[in-house]
N, C-alpha and C. Protein backbone atom coordinates (compact mmCIF):
# COMPACT_ATOMS: atom_id res chain seq x y z
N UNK A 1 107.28 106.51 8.68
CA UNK A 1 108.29 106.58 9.73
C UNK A 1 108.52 108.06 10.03
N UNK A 2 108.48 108.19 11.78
CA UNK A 2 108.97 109.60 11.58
C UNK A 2 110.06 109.87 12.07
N UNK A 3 110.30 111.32 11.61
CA UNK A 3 111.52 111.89 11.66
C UNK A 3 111.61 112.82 13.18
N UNK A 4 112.41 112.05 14.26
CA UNK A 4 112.49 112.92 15.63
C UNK A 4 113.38 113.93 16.12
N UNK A 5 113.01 115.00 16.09
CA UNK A 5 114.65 116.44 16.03
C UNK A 5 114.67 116.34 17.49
N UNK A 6 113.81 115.88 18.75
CA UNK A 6 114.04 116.92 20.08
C UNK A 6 113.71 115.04 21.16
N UNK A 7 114.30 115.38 22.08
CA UNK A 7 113.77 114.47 23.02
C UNK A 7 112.48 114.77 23.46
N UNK A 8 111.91 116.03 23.59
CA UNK A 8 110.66 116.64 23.66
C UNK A 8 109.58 116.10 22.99
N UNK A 9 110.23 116.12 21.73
CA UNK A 9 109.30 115.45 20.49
C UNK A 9 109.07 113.90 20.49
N UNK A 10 109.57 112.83 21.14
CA UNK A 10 110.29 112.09 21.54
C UNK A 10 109.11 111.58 22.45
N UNK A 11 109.26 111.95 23.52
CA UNK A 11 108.40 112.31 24.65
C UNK A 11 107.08 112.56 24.80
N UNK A 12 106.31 113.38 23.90
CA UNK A 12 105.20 113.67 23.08
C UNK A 12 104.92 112.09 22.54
N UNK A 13 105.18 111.87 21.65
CA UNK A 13 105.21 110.28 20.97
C UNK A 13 104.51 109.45 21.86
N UNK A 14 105.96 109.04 22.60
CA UNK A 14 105.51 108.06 23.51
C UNK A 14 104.12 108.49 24.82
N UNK A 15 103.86 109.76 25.44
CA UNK A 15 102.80 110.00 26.06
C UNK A 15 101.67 109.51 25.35
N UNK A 16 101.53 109.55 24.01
CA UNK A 16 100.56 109.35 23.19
C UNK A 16 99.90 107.91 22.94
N UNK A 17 101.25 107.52 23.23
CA UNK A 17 101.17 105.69 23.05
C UNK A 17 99.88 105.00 24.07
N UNK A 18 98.96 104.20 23.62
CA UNK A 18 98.10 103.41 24.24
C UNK A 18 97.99 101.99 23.07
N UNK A 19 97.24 100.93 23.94
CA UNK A 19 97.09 99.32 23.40
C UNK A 19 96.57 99.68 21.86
N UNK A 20 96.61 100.68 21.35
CA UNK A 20 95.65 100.69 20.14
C UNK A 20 96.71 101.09 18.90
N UNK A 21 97.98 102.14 19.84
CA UNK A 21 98.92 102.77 19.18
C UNK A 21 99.99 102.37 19.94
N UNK A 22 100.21 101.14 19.63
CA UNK A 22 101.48 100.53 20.36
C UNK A 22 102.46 100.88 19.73
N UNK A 23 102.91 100.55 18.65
CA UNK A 23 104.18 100.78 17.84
C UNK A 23 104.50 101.56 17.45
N UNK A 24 105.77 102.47 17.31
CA UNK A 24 106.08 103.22 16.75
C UNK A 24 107.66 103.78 16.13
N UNK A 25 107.74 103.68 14.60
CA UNK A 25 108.95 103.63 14.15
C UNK A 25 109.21 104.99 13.80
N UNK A 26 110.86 105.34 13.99
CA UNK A 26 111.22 106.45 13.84
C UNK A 26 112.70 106.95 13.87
N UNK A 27 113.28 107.48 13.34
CA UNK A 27 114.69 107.65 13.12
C UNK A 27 115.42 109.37 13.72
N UNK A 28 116.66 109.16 14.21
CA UNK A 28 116.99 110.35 15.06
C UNK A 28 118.28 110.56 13.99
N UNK A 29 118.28 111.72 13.09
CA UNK A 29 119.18 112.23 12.10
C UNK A 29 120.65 111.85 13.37
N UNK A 30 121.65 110.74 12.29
CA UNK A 30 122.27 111.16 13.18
C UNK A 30 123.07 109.66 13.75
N UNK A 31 122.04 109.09 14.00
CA UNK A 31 121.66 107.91 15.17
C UNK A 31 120.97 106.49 14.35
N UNK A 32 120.13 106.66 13.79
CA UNK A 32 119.82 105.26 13.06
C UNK A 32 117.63 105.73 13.07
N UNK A 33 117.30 104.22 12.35
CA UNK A 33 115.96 104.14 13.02
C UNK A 33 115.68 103.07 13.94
N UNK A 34 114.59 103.74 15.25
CA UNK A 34 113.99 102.91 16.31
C UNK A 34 113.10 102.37 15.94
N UNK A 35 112.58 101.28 16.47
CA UNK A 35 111.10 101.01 16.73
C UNK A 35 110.92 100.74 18.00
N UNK A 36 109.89 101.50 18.40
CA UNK A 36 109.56 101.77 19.81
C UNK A 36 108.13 101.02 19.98
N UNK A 37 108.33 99.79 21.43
CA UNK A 37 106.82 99.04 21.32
C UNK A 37 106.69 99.48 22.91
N UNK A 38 105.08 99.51 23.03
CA UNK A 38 104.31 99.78 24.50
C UNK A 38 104.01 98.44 24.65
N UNK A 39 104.69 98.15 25.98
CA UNK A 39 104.14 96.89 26.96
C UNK A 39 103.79 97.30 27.88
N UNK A 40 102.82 97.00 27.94
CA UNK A 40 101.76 97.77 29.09
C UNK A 40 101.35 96.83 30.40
N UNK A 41 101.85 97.47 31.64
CA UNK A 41 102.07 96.84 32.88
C UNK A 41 100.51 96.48 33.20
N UNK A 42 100.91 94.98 33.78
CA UNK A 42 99.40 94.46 34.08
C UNK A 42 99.80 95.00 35.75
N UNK A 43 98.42 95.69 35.96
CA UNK A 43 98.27 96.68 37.29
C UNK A 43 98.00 95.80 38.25
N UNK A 44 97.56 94.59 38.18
CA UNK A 44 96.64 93.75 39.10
C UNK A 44 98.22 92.99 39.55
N UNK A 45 97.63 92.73 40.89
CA UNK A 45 98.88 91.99 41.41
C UNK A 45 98.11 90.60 42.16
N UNK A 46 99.33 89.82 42.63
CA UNK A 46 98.78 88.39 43.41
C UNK A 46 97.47 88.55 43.87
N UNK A 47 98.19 89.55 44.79
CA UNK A 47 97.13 89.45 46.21
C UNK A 47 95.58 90.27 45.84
N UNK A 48 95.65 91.20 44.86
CA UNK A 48 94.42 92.03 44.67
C UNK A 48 93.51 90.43 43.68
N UNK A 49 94.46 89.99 43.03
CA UNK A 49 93.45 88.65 42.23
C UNK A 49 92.88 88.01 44.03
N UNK A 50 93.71 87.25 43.81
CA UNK A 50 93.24 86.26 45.33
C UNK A 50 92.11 87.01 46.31
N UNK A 51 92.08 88.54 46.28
CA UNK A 51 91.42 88.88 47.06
C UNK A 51 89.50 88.96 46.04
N UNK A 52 90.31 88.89 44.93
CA UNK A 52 88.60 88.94 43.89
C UNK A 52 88.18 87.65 43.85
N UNK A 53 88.83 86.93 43.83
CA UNK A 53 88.92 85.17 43.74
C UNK A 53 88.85 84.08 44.87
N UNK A 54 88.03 84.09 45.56
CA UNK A 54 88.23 83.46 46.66
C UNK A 54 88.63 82.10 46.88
N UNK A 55 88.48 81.18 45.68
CA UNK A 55 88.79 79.76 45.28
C UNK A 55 90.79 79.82 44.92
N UNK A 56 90.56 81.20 44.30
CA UNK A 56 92.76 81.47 44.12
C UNK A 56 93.32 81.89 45.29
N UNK A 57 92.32 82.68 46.60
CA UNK A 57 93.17 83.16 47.69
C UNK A 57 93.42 81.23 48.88
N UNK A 58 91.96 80.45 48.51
CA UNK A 58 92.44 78.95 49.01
C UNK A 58 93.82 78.50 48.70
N UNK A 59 93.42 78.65 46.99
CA UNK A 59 94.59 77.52 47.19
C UNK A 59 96.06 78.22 47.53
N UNK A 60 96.12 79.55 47.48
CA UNK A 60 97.47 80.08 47.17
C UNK A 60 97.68 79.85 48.84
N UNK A 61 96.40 80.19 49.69
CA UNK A 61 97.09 79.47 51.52
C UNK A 61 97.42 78.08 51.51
N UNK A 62 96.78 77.03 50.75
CA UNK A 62 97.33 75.73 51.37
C UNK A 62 98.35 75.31 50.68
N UNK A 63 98.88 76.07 49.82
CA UNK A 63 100.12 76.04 48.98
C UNK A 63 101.09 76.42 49.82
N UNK A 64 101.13 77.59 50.72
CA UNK A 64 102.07 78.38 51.79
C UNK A 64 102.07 77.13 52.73
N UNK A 65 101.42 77.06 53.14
CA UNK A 65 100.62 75.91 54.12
C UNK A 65 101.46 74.69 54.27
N UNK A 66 101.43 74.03 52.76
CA UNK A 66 102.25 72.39 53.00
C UNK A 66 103.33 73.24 52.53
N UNK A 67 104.31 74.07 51.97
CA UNK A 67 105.37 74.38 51.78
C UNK A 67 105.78 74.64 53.03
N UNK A 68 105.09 75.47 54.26
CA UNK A 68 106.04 75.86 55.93
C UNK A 68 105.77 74.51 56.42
N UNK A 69 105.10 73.33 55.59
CA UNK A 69 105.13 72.08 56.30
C UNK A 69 105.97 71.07 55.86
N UNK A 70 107.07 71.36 54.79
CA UNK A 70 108.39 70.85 53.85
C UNK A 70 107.16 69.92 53.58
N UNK A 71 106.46 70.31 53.08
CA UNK A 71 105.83 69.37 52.06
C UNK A 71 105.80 69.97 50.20
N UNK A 72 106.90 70.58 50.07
CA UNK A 72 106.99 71.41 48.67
C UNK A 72 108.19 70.90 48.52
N UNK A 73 108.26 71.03 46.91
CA UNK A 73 109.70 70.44 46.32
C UNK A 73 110.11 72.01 45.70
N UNK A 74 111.54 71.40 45.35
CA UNK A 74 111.88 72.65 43.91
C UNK A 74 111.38 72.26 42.81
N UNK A 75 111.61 73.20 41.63
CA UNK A 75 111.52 73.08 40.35
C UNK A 75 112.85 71.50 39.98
N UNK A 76 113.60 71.78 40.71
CA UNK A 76 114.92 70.81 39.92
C UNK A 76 114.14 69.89 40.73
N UNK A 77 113.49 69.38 41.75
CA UNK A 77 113.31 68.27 42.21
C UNK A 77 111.99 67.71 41.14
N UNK A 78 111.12 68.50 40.99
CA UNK A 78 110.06 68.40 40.42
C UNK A 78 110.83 67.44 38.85
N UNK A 79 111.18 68.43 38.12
CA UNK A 79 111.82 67.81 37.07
C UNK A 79 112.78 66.39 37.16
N UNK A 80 113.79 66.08 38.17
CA UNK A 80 113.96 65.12 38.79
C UNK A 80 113.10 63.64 38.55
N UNK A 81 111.73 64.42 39.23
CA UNK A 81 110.78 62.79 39.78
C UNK A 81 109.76 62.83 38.48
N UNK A 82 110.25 63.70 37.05
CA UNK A 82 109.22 63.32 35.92
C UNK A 82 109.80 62.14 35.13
N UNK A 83 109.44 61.42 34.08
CA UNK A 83 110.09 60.64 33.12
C UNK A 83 109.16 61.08 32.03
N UNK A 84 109.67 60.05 30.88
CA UNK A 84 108.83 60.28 29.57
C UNK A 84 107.47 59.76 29.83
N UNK A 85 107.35 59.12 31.13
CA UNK A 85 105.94 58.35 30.65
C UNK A 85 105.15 59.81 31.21
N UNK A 86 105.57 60.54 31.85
CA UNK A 86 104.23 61.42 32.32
C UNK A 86 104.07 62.37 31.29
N UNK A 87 104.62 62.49 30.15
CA UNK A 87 103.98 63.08 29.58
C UNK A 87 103.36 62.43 27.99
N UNK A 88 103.07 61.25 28.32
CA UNK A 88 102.04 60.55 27.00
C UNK A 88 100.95 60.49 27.09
């Protein structure tokens, strides 16, 4: 565990951090000890998939598609029209 004197030092640490050196525990005299974890932002978004995927950019239009055609429910409706039998 290390010992952190500076926000600088602090700062340093975490720049350092990648998927390999995710975690890191450490205590601020003073203050207690942290443990500090890297969650690392997935960069890819909807539309860049759908645009690699041409079978995910289908369905995600005919999904838009019958929804501007009130052919989509909510989640509470969805749950609504399940019972126990659909899921045996």
């Amino acid at each position: 565990m290390g010992k952190i004197k500076s926000s600088e030092e602090l700062m340093d640490h975490i720049s350092n951090m990648n998927s390999d050196n995710s975690v890191f525990q450490f205590s601020i005299p003073g203050k207690g000890k942290f443990t500090l974890v890297l969650q690392e932002e997935d960069k890819q978004t909807i539309k860049s998939e759908a645009e690699e995927n041409t079978e995910l950019e289908r369905m995600l239009k005919e999904s838009q598609e019958q929804y501007e055609n009130g052919r989509g429910m909510s989640s509470e409706e969805l749950i609504k029209s399940m019972s126990k039998k659909d899921f045996i």
